[in-house]
N, C-alpha and C. Protein backbone atom coordinates (compact mmCIF):
# COMPACT_ATOMS: atom_id res chain seq x y z
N UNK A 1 -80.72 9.17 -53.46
CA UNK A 1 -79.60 8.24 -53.41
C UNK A 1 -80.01 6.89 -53.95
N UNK A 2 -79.21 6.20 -54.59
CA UNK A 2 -79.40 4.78 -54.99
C UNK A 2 -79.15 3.99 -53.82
N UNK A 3 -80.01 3.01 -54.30
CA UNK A 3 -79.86 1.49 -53.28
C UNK A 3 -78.56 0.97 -53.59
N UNK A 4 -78.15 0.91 -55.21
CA UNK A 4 -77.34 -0.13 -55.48
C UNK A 4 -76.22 0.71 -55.27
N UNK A 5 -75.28 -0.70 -54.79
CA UNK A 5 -74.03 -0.11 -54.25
C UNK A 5 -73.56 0.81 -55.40
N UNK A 6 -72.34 1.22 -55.31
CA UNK A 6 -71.23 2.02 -56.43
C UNK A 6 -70.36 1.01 -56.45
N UNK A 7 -69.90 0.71 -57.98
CA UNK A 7 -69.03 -0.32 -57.89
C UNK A 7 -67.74 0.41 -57.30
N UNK A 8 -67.03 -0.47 -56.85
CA UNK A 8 -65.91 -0.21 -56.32
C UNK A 8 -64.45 0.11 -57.00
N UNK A 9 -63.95 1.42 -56.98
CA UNK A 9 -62.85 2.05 -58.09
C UNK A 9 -61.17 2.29 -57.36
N UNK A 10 -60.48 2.21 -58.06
CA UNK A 10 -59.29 2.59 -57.91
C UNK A 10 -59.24 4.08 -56.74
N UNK A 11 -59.77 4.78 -56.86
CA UNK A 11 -60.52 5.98 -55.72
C UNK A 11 -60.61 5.73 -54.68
N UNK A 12 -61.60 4.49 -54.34
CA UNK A 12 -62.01 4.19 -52.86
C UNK A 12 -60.79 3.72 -52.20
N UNK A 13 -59.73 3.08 -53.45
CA UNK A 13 -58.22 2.08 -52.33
C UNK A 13 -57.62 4.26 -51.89
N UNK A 14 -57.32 4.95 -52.89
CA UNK A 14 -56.43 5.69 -52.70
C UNK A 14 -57.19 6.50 -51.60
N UNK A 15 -58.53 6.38 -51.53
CA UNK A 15 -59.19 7.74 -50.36
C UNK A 15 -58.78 6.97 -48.82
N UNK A 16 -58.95 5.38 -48.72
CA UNK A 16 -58.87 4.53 -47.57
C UNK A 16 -57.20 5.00 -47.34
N UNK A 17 -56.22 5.04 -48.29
CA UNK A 17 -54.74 5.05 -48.01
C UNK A 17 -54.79 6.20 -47.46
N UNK A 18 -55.83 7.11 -47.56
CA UNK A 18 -55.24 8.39 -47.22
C UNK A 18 -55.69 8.47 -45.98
N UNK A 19 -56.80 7.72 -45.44
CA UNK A 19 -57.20 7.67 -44.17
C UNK A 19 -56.29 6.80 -43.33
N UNK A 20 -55.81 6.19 -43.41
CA UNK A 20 -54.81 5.11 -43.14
C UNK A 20 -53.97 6.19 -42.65
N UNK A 21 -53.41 6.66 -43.40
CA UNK A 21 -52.39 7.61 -43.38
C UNK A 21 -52.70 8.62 -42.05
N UNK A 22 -53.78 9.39 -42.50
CA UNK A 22 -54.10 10.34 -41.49
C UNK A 22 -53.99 9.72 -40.23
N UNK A 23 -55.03 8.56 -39.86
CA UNK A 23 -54.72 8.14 -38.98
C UNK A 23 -53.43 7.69 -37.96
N UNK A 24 -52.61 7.14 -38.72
CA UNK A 24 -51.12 6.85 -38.24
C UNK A 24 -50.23 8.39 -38.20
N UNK A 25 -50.40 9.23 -39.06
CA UNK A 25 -49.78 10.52 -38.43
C UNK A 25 -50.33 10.99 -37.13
N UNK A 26 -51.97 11.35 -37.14
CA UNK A 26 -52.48 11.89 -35.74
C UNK A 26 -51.98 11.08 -34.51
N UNK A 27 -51.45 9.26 -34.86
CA UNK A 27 -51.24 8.86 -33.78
C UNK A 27 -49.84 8.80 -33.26
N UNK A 28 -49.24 8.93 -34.11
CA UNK A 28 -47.50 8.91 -34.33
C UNK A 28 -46.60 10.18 -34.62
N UNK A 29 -47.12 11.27 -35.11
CA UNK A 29 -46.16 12.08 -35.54
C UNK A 29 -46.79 13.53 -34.21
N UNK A 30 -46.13 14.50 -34.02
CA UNK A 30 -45.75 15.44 -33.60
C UNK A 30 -46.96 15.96 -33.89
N UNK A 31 -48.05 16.83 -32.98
CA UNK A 31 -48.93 17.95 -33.72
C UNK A 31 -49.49 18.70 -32.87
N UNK A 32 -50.46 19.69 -32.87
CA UNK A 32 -50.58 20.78 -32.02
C UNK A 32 -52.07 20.14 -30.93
N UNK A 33 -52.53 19.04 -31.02
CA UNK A 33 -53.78 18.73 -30.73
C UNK A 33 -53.96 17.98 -29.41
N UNK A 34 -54.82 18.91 -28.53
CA UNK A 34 -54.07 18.22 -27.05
C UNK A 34 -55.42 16.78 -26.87
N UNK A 35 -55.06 16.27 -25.88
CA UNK A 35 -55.41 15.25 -25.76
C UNK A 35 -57.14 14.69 -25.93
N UNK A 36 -57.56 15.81 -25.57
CA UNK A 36 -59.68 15.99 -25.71
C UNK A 36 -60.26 16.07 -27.16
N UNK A 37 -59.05 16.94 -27.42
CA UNK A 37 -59.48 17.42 -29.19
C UNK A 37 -59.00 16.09 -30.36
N UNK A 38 -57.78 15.59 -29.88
CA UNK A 38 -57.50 14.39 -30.46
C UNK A 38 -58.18 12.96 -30.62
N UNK A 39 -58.45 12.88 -29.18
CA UNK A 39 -59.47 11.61 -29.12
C UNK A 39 -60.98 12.16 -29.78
N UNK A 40 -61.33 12.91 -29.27
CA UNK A 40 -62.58 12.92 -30.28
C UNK A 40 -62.49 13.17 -31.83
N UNK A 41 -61.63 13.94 -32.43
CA UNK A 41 -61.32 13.92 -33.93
C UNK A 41 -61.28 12.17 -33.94
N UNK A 42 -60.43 10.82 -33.63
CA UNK A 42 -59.91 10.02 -34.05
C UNK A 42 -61.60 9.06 -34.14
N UNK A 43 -62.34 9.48 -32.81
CA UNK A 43 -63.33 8.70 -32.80
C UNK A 43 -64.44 9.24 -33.75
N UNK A 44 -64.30 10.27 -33.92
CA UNK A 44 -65.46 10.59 -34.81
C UNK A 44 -65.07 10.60 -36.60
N UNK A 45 -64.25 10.31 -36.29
CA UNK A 45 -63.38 10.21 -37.87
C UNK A 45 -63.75 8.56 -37.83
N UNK A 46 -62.83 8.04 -37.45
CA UNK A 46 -62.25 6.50 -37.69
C UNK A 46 -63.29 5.61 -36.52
N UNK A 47 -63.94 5.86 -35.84
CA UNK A 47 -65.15 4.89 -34.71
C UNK A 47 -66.63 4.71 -35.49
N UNK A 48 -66.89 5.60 -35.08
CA UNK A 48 -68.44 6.27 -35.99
C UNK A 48 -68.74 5.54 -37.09
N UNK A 49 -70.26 4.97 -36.69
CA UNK A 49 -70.68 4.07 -37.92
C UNK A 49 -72.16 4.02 -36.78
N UNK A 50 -72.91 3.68 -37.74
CA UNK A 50 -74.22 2.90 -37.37
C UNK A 50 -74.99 2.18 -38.14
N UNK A 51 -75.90 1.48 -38.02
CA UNK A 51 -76.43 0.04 -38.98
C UNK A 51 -77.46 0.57 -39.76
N UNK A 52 -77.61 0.27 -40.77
CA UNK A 52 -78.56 0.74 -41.29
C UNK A 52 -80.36 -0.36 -41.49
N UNK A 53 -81.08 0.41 -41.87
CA UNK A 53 -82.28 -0.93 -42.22
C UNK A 53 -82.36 -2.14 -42.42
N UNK A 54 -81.08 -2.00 -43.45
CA UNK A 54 -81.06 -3.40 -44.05
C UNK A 54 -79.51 -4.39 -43.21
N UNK A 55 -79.33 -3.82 -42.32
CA UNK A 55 -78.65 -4.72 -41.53
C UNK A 55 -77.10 -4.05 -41.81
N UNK A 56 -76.60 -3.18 -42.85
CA UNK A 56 -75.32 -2.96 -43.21
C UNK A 56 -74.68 -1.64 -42.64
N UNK A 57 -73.21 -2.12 -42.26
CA UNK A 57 -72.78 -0.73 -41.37
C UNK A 57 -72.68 0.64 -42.37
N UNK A 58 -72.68 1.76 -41.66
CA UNK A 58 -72.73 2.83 -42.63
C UNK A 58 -71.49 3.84 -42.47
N UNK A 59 -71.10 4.28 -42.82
CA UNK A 59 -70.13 5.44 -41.69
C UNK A 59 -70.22 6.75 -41.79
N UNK A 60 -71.27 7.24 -42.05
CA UNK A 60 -72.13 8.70 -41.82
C UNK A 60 -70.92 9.42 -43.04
N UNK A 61 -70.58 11.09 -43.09
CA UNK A 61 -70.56 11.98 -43.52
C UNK A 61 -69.10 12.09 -42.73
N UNK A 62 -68.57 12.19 -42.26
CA UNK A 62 -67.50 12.14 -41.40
C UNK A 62 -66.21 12.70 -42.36
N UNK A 63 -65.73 11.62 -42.96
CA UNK A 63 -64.69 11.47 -43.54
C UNK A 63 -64.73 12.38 -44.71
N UNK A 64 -65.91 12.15 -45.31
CA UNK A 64 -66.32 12.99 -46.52
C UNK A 64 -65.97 14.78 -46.23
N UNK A 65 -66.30 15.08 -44.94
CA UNK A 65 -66.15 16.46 -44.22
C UNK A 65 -64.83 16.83 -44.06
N UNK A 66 -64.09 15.70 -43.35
CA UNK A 66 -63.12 15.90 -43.06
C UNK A 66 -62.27 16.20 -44.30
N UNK A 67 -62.33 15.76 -45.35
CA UNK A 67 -61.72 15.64 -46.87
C UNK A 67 -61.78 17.15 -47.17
N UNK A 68 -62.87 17.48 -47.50
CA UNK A 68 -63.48 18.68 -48.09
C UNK A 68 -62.96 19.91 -47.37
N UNK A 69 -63.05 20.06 -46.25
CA UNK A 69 -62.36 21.24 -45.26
C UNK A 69 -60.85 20.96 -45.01
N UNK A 70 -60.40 19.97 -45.57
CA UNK A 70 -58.91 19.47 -45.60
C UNK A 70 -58.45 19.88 -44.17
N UNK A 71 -59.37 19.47 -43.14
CA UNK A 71 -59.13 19.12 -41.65
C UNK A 71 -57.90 18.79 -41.13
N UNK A 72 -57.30 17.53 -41.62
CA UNK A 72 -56.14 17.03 -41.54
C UNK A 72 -54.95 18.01 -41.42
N UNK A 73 -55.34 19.14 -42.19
CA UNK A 73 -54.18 20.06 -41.97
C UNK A 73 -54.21 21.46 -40.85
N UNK A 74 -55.34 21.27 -40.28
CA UNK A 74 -55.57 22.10 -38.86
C UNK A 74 -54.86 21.49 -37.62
N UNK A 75 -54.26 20.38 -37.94
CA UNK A 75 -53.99 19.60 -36.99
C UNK A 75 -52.13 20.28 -36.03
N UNK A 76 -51.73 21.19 -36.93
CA UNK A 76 -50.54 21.49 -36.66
C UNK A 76 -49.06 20.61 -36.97
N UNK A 77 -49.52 19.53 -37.27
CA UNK A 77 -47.86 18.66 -37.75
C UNK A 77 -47.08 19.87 -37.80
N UNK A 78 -45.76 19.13 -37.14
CA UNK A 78 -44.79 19.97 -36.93
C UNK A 78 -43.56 19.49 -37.93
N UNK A 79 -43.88 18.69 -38.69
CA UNK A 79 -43.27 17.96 -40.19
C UNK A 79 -43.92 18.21 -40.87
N UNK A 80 -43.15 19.91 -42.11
CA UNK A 80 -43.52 19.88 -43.09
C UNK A 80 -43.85 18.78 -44.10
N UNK A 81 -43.04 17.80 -44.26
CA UNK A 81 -42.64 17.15 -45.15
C UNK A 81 -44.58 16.49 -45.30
N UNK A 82 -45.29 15.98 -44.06
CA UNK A 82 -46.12 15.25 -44.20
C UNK A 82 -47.15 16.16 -43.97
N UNK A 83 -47.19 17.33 -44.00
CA UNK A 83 -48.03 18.31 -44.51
C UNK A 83 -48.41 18.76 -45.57
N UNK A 84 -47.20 18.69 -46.15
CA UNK A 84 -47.22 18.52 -47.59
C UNK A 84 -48.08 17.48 -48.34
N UNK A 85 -47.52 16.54 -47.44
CA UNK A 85 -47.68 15.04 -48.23
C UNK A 85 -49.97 15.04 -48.34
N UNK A 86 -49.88 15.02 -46.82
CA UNK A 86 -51.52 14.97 -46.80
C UNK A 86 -52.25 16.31 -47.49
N UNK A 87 -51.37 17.57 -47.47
CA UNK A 87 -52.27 18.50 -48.46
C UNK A 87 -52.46 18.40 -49.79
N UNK A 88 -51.41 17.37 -50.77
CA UNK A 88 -51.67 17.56 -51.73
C UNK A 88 -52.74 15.94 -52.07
N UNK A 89 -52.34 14.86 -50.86
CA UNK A 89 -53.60 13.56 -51.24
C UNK A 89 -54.76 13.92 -50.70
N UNK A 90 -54.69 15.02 -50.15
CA UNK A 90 -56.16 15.47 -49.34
C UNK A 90 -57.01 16.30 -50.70
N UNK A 91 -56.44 17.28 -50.97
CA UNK A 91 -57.12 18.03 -51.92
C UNK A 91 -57.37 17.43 -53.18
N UNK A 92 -56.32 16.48 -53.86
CA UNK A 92 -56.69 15.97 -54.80
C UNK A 92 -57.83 14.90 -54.50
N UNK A 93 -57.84 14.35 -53.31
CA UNK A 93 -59.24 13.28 -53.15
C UNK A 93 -60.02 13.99 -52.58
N UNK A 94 -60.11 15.31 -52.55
CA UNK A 94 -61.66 15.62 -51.86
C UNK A 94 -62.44 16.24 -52.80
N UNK A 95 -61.78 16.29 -54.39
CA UNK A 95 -62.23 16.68 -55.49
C UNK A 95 -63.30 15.48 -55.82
N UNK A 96 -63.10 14.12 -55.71
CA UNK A 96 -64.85 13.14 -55.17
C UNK A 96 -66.58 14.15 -55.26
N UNK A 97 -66.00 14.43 -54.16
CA UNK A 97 -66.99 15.20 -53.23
C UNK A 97 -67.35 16.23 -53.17
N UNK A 98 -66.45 16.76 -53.90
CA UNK A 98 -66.70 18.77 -54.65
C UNK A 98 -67.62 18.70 -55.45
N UNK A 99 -68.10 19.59 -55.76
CA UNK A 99 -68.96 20.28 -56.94
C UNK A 99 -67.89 21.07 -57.76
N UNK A 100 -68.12 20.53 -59.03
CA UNK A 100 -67.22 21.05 -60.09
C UNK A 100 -67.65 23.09 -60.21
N UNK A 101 -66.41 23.43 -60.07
CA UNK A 101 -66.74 25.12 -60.11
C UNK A 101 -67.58 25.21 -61.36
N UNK A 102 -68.71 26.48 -61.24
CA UNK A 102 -69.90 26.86 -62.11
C UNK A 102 -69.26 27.64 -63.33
N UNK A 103 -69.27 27.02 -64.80
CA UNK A 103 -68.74 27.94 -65.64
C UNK A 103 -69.63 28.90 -66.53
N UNK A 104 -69.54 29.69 -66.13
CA UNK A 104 -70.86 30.79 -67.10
C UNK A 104 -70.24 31.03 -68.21
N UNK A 105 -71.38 31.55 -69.23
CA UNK A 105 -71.14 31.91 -70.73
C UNK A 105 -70.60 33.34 -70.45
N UNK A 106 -69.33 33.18 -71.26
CA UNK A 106 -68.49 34.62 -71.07
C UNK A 106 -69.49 36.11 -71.25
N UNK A 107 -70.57 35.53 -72.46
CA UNK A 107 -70.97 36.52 -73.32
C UNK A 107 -72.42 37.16 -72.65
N UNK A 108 -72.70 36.18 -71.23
CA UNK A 108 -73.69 36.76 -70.57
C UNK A 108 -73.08 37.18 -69.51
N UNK A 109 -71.94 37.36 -68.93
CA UNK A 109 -71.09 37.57 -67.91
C UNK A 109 -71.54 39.28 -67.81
N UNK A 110 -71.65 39.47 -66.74
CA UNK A 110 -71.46 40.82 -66.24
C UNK A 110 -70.39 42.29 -67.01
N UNK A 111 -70.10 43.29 -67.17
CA UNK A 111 -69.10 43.75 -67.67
C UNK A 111 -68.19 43.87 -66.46
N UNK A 112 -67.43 43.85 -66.89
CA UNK A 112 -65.40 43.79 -65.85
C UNK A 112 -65.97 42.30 -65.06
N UNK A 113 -66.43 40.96 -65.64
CA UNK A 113 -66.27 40.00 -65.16
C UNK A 113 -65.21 38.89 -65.76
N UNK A 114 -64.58 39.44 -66.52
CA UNK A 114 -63.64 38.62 -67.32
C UNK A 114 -62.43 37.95 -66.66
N UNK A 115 -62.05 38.46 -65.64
CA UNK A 115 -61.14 37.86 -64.53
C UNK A 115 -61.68 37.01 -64.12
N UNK A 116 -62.59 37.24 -63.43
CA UNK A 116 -63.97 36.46 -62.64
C UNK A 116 -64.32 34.54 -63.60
N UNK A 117 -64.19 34.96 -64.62
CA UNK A 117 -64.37 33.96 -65.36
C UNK A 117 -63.45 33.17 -65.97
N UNK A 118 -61.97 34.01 -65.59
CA UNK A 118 -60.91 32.97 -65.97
C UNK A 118 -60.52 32.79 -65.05
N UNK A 119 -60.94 32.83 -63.95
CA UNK A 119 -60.44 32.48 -62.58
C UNK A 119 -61.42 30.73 -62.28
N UNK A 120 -62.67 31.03 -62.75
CA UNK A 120 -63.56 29.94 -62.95
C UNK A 120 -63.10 28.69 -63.66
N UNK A 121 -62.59 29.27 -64.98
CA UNK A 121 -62.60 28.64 -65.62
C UNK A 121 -61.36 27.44 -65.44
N UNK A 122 -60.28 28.33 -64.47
CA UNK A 122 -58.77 27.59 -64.21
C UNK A 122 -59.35 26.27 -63.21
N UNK A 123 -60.21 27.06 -62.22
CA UNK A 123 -60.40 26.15 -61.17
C UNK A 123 -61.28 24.50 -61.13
N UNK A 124 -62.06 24.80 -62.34
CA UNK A 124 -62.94 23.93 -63.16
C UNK A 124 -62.00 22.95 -64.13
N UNK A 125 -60.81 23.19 -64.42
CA UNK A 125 -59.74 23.04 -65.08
C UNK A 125 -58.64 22.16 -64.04
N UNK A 126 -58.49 22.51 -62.76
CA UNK A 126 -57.85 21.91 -61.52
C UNK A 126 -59.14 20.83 -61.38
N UNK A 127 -60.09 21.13 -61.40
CA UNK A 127 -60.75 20.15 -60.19
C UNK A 127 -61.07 18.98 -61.78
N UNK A 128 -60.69 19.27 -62.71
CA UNK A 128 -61.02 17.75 -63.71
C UNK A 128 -59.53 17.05 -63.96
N UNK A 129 -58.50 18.06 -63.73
CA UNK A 129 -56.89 17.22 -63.73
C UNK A 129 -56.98 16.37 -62.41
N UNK A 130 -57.86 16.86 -61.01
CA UNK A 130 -57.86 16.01 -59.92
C UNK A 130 -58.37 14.72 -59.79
N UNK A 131 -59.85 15.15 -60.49
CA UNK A 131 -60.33 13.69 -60.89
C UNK A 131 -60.14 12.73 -61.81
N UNK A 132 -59.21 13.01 -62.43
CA UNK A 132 -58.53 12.37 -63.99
C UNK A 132 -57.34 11.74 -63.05
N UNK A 133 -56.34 12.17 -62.20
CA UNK A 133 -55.35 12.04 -61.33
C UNK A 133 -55.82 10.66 -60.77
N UNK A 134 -57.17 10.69 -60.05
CA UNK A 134 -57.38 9.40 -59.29
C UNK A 134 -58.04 8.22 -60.01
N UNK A 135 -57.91 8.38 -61.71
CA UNK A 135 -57.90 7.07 -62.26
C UNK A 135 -56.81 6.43 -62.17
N UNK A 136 -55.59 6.63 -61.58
CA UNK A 136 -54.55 5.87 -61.62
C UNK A 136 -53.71 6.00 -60.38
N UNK A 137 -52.63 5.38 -60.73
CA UNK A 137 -51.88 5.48 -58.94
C UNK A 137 -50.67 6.16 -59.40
N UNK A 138 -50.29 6.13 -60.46
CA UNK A 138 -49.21 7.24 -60.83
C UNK A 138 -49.08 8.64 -59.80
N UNK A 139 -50.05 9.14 -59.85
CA UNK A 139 -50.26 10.67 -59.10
C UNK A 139 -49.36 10.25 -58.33
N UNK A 140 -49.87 9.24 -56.96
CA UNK A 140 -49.77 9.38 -55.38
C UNK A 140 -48.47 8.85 -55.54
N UNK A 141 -47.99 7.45 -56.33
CA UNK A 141 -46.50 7.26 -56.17
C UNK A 141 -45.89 8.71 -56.51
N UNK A 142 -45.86 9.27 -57.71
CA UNK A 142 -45.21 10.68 -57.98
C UNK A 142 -44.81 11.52 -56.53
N UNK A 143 -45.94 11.44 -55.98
CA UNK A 143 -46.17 12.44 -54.93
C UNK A 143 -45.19 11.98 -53.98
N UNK A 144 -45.11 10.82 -53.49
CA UNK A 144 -44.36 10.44 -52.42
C UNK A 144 -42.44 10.03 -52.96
N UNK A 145 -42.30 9.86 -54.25
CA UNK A 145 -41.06 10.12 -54.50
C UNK A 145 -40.99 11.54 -54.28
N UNK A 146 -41.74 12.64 -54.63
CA UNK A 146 -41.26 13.62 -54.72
C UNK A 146 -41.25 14.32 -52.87
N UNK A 147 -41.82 13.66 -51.98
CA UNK A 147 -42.02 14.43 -50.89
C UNK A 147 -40.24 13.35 -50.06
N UNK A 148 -40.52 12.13 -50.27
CA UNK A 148 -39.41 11.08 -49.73
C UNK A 148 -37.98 11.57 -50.37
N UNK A 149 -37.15 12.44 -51.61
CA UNK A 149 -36.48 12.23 -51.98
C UNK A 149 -35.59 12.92 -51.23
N UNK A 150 -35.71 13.91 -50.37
CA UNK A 150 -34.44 13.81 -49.79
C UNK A 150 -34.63 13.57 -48.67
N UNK A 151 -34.33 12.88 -48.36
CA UNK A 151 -34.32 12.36 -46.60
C UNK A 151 -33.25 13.21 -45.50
N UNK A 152 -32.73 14.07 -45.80
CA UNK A 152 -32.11 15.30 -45.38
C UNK A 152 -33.50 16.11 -44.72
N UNK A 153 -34.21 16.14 -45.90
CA UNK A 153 -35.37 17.21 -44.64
C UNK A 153 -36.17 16.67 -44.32
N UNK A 154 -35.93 15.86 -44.01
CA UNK A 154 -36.89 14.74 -42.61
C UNK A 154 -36.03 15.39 -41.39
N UNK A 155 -36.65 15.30 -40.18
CA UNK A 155 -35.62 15.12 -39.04
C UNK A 155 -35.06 14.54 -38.28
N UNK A 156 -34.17 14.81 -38.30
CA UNK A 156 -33.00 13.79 -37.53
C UNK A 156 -33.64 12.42 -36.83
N UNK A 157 -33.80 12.75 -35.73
CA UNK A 157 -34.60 12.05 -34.68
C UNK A 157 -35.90 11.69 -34.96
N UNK A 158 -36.76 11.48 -36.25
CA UNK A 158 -37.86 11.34 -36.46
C UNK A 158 -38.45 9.80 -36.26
N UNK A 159 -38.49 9.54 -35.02
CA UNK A 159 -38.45 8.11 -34.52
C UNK A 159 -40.16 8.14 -34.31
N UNK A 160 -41.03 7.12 -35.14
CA UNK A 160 -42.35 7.18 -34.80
C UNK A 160 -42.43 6.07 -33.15
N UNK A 161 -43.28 7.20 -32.70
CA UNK A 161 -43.95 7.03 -31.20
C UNK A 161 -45.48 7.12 -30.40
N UNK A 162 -46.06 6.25 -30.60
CA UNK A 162 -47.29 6.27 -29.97
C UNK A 162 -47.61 7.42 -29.26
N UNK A 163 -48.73 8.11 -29.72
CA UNK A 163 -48.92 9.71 -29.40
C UNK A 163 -49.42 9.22 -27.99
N UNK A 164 -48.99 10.33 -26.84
CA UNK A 164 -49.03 9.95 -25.32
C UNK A 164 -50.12 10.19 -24.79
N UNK A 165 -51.05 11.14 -26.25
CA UNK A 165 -52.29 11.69 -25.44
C UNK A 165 -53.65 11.01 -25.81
N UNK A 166 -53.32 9.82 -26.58
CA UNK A 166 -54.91 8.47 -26.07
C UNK A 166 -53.68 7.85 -25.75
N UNK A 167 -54.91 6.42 -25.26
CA UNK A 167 -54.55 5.19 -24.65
C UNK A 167 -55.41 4.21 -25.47
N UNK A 168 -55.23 3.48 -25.41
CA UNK A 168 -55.51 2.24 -26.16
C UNK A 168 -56.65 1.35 -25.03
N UNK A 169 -57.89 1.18 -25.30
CA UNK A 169 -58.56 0.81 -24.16
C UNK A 169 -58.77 -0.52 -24.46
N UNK A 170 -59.47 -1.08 -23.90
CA UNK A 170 -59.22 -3.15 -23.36
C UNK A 170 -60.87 -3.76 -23.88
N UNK A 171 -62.05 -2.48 -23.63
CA UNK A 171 -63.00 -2.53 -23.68
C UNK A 171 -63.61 -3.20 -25.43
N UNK A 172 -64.22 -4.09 -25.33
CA UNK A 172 -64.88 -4.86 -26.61
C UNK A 172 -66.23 -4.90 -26.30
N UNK A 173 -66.35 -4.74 -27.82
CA UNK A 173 -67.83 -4.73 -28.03
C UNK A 173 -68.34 -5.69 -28.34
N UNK A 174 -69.87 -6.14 -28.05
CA UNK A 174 -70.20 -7.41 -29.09
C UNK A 174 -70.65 -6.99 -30.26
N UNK A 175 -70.75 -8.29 -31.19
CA UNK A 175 -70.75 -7.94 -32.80
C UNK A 175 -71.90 -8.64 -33.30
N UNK A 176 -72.68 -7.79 -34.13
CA UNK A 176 -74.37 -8.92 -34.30
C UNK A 176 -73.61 -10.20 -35.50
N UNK A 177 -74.68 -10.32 -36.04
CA UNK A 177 -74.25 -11.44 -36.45
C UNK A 177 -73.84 -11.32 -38.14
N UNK A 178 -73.65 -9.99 -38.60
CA UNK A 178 -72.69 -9.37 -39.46
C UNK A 178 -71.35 -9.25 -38.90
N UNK A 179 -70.78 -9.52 -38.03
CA UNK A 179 -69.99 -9.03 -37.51
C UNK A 179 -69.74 -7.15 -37.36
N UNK A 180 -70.58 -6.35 -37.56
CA UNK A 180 -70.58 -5.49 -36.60
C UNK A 180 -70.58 -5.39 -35.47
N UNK A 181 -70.46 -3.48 -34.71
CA UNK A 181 -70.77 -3.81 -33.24
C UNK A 181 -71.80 -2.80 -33.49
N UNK A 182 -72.57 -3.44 -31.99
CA UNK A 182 -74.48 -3.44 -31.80
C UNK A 182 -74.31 -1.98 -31.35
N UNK A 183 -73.52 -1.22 -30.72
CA UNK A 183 -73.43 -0.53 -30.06
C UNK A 183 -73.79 1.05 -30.91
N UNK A 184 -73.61 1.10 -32.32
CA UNK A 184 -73.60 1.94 -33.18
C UNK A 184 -71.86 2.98 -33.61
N UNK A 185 -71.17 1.88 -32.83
CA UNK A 185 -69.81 2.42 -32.78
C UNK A 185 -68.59 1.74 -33.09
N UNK A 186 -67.83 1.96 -33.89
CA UNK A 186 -66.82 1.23 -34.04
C UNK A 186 -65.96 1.90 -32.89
N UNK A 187 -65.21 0.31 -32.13
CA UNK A 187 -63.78 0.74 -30.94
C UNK A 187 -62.70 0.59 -31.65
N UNK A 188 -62.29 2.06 -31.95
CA UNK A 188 -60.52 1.81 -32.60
C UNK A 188 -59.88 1.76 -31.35
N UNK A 189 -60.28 1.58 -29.97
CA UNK A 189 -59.61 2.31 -28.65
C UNK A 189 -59.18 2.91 -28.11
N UNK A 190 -59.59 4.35 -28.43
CA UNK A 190 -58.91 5.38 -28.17
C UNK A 190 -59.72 6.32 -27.06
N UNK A 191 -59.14 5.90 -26.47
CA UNK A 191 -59.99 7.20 -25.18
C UNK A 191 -58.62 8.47 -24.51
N UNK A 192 -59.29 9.32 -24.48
CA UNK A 192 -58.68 10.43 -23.89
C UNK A 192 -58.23 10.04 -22.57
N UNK A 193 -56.61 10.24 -22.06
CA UNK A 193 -56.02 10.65 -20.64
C UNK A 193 -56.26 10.95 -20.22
């Protein structure tokens, strides 16, 4: 790994929106995840950090995981609409973090592998339209006209409501003199009922 940072890309705003996002659905919208399983997904997603050598917070592997296994959608939402919405900003940003599918030379390919290899070859083909996608913000607006346009299949009553199963805790941490906290944990405040 390099020392020096990665400069900072149009990518990192759209991967943070999508965490943003996740976050405010798991806490607001409808889903199958009872109260033990929720608080720890939120804290180990969105809390989790620790300092590194040189004094700077880190936030482990977490999110990166969560991306890649497209987690977000184990969650049960009971609104297609934003199932939709996070499967298609999930998969297109966890293409980051993928390994581009392996394309072999047709002509050393196995015999009856020729499916095999245009199956490769499509998917190698998806995962460079994904990363081409997150040079710009076109994609994600696209995406959300196309998931927002009819507001008919939203539901009725779709009134956002503080999910009943955390609580919001009171508890603060102190912060060194980065303004981190010493503790190796970020408090979004969420503790389990």
């Amino acid at each position: 790994m390099s020392k020096m940072p990665l400069p900072h890309a149009l990518a990192d705003d759209l991967e943070s929106f999508l965490h943003v996002l996740s976050w405010v659905a798991l806490r607001f919208m409808d889903h199958d995840l009872d109260s033990e399983r929720l608080s720890s997904l939120l804290a180990t997603m969105f809390d989790y950090s620790y300092e590194s050598k040189d004094g700077v917070a880190q936030g482990g592997v977490a999110k990166k995981n969560f991306l890649i296994g497209a987690e977000i959608l184990a969650s049960g939402f009971r609104n297609n609409n934003i199932v939709s919405l996070l499967a298609v900003l999930t998969k297109t940003i966890a293409a980051r973090y993928e390994a581009p599918p392996i394309q072999f030379d047709m002509y050393l390919s196995m015999p009856g592998q020729n499916f095999t290899d245009q199956i490769t070859a499509a998917s190698a083909a998806a995962h460079q339209e994904k990363l081409k996608a997150l040079e710009t913000s076109d994609w994600i607006l696209e995406t959300f006209r196309k998931v927002t346009a009819n507001r008919r299949a939203w539901p009725p009553a779709d009134k956002s409501e503080e999910e009943a199963r955390v609580r919001i805790s009171t508890q603060a941490y102190p912060l060194n003199k980065r303004g981190y906290t010493v503790n190796k944990s970020r408090q979004s405040g969420l503790n389990a009922l």
